[in-house]
N, C-alpha and C. Protein backbone atom coordinates (compact mmCIF):
# COMPACT_ATOMS: atom_id res chain seq x y z
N UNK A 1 0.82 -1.18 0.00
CA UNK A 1 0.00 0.00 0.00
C UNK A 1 0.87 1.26 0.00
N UNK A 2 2.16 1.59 0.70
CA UNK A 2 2.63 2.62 0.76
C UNK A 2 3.76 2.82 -0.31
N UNK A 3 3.58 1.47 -1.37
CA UNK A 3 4.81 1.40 -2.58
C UNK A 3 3.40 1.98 -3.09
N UNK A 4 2.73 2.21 -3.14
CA UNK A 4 1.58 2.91 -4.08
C UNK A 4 1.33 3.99 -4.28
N UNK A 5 1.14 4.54 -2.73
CA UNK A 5 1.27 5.99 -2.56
C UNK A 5 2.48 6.80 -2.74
N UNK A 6 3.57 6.48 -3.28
CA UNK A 6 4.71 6.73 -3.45
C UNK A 6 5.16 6.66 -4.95
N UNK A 7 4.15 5.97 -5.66
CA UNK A 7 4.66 5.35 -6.87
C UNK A 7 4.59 6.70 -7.69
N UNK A 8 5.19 6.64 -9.07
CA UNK A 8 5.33 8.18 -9.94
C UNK A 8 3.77 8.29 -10.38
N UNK A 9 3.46 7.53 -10.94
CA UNK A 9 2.03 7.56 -11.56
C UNK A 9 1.34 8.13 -10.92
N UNK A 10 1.37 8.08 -9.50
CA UNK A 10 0.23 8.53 -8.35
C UNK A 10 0.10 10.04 -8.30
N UNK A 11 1.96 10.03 -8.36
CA UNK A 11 2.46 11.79 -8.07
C UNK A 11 2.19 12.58 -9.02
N UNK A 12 1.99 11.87 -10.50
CA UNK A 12 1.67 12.73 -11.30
C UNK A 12 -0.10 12.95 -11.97
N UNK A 13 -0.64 12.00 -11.42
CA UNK A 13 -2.10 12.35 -11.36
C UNK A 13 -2.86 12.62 -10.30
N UNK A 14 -1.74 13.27 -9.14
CA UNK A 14 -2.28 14.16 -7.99
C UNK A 14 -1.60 15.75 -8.38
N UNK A 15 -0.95 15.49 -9.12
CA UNK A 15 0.19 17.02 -9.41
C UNK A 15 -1.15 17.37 -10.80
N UNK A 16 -1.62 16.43 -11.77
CA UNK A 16 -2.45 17.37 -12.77
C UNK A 16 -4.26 17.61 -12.04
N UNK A 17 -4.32 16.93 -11.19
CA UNK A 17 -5.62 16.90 -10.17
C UNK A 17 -5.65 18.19 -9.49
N UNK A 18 -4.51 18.53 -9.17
CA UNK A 18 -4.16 20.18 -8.31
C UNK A 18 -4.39 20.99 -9.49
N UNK A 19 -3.39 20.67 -10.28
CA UNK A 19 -3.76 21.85 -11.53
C UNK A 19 -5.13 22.22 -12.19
N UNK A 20 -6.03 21.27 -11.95
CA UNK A 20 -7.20 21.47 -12.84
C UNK A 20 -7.82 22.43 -11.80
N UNK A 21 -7.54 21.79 -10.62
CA UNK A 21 -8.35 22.32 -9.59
C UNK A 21 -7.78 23.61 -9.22
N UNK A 22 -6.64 24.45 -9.14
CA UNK A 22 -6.47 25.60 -9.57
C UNK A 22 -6.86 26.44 -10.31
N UNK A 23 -6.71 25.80 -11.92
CA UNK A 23 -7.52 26.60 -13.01
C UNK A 23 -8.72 26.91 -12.87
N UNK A 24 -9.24 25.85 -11.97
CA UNK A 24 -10.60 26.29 -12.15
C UNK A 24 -11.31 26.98 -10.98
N UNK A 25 -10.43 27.12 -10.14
CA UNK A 25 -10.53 28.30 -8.85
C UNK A 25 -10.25 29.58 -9.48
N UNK A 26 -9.28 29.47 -10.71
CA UNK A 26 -9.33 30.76 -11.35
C UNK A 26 -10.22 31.06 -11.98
N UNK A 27 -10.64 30.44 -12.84
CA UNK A 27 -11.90 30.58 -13.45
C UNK A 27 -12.98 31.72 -13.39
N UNK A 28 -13.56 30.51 -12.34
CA UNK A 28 -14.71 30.49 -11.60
C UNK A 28 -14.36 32.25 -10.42
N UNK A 29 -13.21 32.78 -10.23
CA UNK A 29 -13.06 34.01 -9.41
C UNK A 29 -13.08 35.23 -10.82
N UNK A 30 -12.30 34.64 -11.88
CA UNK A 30 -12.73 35.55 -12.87
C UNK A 30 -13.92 35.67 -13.23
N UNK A 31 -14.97 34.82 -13.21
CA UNK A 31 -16.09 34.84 -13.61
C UNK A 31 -17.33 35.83 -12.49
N UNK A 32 -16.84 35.05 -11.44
CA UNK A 32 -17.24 36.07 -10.61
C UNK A 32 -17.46 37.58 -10.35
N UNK A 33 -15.54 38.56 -11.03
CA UNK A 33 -15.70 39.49 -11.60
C UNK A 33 -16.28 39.90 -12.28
N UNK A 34 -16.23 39.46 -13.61
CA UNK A 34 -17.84 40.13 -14.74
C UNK A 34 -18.41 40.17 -14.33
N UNK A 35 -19.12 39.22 -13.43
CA UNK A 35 -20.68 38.92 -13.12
C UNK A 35 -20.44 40.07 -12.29
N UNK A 36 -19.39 40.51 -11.31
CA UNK A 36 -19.81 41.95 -10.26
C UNK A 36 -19.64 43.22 -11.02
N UNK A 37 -18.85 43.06 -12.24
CA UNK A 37 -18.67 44.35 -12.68
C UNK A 37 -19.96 44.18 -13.84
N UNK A 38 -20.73 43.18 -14.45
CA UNK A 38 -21.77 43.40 -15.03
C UNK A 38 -23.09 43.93 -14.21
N UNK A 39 -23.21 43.67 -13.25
CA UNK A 39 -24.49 44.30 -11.64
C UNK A 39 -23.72 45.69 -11.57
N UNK A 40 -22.62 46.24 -11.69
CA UNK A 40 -22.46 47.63 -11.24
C UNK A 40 -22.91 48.37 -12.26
N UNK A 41 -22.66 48.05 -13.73
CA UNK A 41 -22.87 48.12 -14.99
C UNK A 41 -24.58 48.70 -15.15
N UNK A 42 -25.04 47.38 -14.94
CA UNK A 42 -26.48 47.26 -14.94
C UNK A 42 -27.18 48.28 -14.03
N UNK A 43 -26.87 48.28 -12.83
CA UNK A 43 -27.15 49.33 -11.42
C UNK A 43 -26.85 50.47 -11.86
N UNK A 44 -25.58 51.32 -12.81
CA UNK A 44 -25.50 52.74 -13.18
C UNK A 44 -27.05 52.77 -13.96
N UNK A 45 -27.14 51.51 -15.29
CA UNK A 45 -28.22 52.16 -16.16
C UNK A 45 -29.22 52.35 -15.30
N UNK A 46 -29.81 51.42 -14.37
CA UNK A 46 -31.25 51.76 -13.51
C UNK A 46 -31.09 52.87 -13.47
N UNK A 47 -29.87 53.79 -12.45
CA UNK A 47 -30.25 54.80 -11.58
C UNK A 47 -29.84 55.98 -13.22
N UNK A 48 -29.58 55.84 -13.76
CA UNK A 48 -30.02 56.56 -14.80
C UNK A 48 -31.01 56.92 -15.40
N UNK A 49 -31.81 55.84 -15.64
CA UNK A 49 -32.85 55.40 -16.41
C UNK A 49 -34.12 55.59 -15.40
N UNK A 50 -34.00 55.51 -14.62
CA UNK A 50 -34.65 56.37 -13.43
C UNK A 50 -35.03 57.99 -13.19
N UNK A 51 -33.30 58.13 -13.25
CA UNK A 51 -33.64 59.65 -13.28
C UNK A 51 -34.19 60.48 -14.57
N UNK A 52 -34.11 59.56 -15.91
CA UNK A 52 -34.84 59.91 -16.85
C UNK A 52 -36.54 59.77 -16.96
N UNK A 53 -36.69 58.49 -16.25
CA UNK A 53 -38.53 58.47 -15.92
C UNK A 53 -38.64 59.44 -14.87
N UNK A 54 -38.12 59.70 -14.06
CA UNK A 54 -38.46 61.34 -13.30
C UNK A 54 -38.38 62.52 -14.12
N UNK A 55 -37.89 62.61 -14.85
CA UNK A 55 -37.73 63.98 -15.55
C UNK A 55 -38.96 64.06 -16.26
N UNK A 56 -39.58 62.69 -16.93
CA UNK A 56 -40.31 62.72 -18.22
C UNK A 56 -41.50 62.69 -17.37
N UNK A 57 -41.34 62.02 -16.16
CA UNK A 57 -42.68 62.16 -15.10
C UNK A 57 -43.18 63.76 -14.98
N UNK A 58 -42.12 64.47 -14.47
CA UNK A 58 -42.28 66.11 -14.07
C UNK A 58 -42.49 66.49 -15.59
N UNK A 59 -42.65 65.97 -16.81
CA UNK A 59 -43.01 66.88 -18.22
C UNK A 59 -44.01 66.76 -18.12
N UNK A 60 -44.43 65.65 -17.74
CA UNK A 60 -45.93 65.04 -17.96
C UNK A 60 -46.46 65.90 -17.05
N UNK A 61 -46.32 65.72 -15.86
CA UNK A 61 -47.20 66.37 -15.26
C UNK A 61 -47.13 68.27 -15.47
N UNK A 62 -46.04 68.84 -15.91
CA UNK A 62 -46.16 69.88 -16.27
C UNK A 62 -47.21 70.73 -17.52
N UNK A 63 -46.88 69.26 -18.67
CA UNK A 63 -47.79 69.27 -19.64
C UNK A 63 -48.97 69.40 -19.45
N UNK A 64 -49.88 69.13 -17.84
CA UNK A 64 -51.24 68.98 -17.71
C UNK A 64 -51.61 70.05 -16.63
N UNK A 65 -51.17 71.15 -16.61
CA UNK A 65 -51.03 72.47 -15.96
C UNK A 65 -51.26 73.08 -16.91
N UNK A 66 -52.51 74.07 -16.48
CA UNK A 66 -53.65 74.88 -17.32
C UNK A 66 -52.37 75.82 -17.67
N UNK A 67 -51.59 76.49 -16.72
CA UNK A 67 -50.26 77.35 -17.49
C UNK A 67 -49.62 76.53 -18.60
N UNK A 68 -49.46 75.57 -18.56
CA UNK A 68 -48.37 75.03 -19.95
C UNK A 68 -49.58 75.03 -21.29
N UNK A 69 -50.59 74.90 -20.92
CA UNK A 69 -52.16 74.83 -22.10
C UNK A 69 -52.14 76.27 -22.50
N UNK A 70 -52.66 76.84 -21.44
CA UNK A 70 -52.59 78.37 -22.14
C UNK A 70 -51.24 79.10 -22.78
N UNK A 71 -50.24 78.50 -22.59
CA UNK A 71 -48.94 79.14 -23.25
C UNK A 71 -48.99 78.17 -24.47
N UNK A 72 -49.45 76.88 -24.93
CA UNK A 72 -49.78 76.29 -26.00
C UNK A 72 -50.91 77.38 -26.94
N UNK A 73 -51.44 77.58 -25.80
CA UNK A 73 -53.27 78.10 -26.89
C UNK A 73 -52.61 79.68 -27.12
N UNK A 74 -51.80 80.18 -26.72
CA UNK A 74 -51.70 81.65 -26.49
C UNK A 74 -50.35 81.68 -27.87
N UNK A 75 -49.24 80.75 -27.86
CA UNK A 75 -47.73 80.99 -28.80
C UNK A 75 -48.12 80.00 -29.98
N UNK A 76 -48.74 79.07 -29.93
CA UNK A 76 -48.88 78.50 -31.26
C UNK A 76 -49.81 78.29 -32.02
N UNK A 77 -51.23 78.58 -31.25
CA UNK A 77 -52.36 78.99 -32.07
C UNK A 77 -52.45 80.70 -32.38
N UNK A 78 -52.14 81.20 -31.35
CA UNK A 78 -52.39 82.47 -31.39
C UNK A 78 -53.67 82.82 -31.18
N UNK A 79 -54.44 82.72 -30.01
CA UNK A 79 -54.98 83.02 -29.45
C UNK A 79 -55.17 84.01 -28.22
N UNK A 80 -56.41 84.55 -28.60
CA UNK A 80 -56.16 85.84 -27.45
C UNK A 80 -57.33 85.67 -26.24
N UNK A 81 -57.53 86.26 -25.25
CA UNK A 81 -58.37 86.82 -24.70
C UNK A 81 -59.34 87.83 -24.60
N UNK A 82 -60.42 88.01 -24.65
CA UNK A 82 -61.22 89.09 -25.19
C UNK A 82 -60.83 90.39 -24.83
N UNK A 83 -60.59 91.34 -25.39
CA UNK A 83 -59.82 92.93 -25.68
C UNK A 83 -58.26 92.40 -25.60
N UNK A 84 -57.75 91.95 -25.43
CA UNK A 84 -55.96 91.62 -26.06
C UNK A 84 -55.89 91.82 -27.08
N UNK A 85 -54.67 92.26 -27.92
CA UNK A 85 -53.65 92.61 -28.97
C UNK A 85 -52.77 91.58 -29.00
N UNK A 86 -52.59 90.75 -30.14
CA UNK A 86 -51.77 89.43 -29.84
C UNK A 86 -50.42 90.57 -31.11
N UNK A 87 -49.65 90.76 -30.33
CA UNK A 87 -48.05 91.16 -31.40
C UNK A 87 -47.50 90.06 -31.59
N UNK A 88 -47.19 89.71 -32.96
CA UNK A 88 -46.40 89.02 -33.33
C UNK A 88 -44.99 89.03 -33.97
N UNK A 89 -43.77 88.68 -34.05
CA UNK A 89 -42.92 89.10 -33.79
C UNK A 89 -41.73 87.97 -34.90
N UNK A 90 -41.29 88.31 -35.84
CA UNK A 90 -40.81 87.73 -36.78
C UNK A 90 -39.51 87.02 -36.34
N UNK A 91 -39.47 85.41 -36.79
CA UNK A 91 -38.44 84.77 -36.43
C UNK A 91 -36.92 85.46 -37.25
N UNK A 92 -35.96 85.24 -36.40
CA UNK A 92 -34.75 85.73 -37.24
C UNK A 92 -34.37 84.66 -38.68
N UNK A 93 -35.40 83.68 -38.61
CA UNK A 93 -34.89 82.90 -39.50
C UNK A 93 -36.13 83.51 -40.95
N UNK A 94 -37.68 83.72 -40.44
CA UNK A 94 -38.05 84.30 -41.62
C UNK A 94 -38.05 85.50 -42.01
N UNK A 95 -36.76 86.50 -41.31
CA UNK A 95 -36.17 87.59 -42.06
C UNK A 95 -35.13 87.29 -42.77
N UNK A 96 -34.94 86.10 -42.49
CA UNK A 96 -33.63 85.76 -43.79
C UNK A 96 -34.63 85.82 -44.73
N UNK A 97 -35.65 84.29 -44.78
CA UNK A 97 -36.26 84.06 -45.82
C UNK A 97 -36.83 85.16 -46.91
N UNK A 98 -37.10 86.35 -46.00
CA UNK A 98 -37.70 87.39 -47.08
C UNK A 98 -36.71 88.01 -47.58
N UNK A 99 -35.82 88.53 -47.04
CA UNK A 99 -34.29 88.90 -47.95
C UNK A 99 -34.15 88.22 -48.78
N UNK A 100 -33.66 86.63 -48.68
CA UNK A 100 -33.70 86.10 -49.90
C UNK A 100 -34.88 85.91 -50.70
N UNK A 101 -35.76 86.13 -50.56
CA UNK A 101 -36.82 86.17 -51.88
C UNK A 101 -36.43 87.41 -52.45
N UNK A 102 -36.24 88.65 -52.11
CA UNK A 102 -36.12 90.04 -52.63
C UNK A 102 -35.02 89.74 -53.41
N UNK A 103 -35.21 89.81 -54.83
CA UNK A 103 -34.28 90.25 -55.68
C UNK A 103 -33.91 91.14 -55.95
N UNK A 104 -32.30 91.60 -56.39
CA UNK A 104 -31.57 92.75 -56.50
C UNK A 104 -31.67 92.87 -58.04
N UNK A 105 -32.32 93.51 -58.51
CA UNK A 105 -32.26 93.54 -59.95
C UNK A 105 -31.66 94.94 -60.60
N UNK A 106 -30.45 95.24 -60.04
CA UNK A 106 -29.68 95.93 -60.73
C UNK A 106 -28.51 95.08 -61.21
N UNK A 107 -27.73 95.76 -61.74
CA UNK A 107 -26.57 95.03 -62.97
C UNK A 107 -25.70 94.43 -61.99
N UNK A 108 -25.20 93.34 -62.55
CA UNK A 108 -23.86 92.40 -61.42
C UNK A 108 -22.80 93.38 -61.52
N UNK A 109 -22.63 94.29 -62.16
CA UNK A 109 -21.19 95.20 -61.75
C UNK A 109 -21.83 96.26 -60.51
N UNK A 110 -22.54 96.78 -60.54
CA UNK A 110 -23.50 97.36 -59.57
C UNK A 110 -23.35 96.46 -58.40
N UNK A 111 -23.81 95.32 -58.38
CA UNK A 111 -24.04 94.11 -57.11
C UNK A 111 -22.31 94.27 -56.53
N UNK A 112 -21.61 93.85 -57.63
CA UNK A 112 -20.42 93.98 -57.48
C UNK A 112 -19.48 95.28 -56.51
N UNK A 113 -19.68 96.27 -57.28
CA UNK A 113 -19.54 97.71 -56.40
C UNK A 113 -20.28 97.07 -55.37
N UNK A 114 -21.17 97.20 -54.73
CA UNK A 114 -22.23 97.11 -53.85
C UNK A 114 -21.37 96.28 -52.57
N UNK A 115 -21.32 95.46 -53.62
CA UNK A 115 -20.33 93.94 -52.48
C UNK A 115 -19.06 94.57 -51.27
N UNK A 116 -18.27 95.16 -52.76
CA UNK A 116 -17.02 95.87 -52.19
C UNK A 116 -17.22 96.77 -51.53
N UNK A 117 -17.90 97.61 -51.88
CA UNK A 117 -18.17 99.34 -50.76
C UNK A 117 -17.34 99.88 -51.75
N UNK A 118 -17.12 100.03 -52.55
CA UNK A 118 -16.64 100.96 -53.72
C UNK A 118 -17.02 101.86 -53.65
């Protein structure tokens, strides 16, 4: 019995028995990592994704405040209240647009001077 436990064969399929069983203590601790750094991962998006359903919560409920209606019925219908003056007030973008419709219909040497400050 103790020429057995001694024998090479023994020593070397207790020496690759350790090794497996190492590797796979490594493994299994690396694996462990992902799995904790995938939950921290996951846990940022919640509390993100959270604070985005709060935000969209407070639109919503802002959206249903007679002030956010009447600033709807008042800037994009244009609607008034009885004796009000509704002024309206030209975007800087459709004073481009009318410049460029206005054609310069004097001569391109004219446009030209014009350009330069001649």
């Amino acid at each position: 019995m103790t020429k057995l436990i001694y024998h090479p064969l023994i020593a070397i399929l207790v020496t690759i028995l350790a090794i497996f069983t190492v590797f796979s203590l490594l493994k299994r601790t690396q694996k462990t990592e992902v799995s904790t750094q995938n939950i921290e991962n996951l846990e940022n998006e919640v509390k993100i994704m959270s604070g985005e359903v709060m935000d969209l919560e407070e639109k919503i409920i802002e959206t249903e405040s007679e002030e956010y209606k009447e600033k709807i019925v008042r800037n994009e219908l244009l609607l008034q209240k009885p004796g009000e003056i509704v002024v309206q007030l030209p975007d800087a973008q459709t004073e481009k647009e009318v410049i460029i419709e206005k054609k310069d219909e004097s001569k391109p040497i004219e446009q030209w001077i014009k350009l330069f400050n001649f």
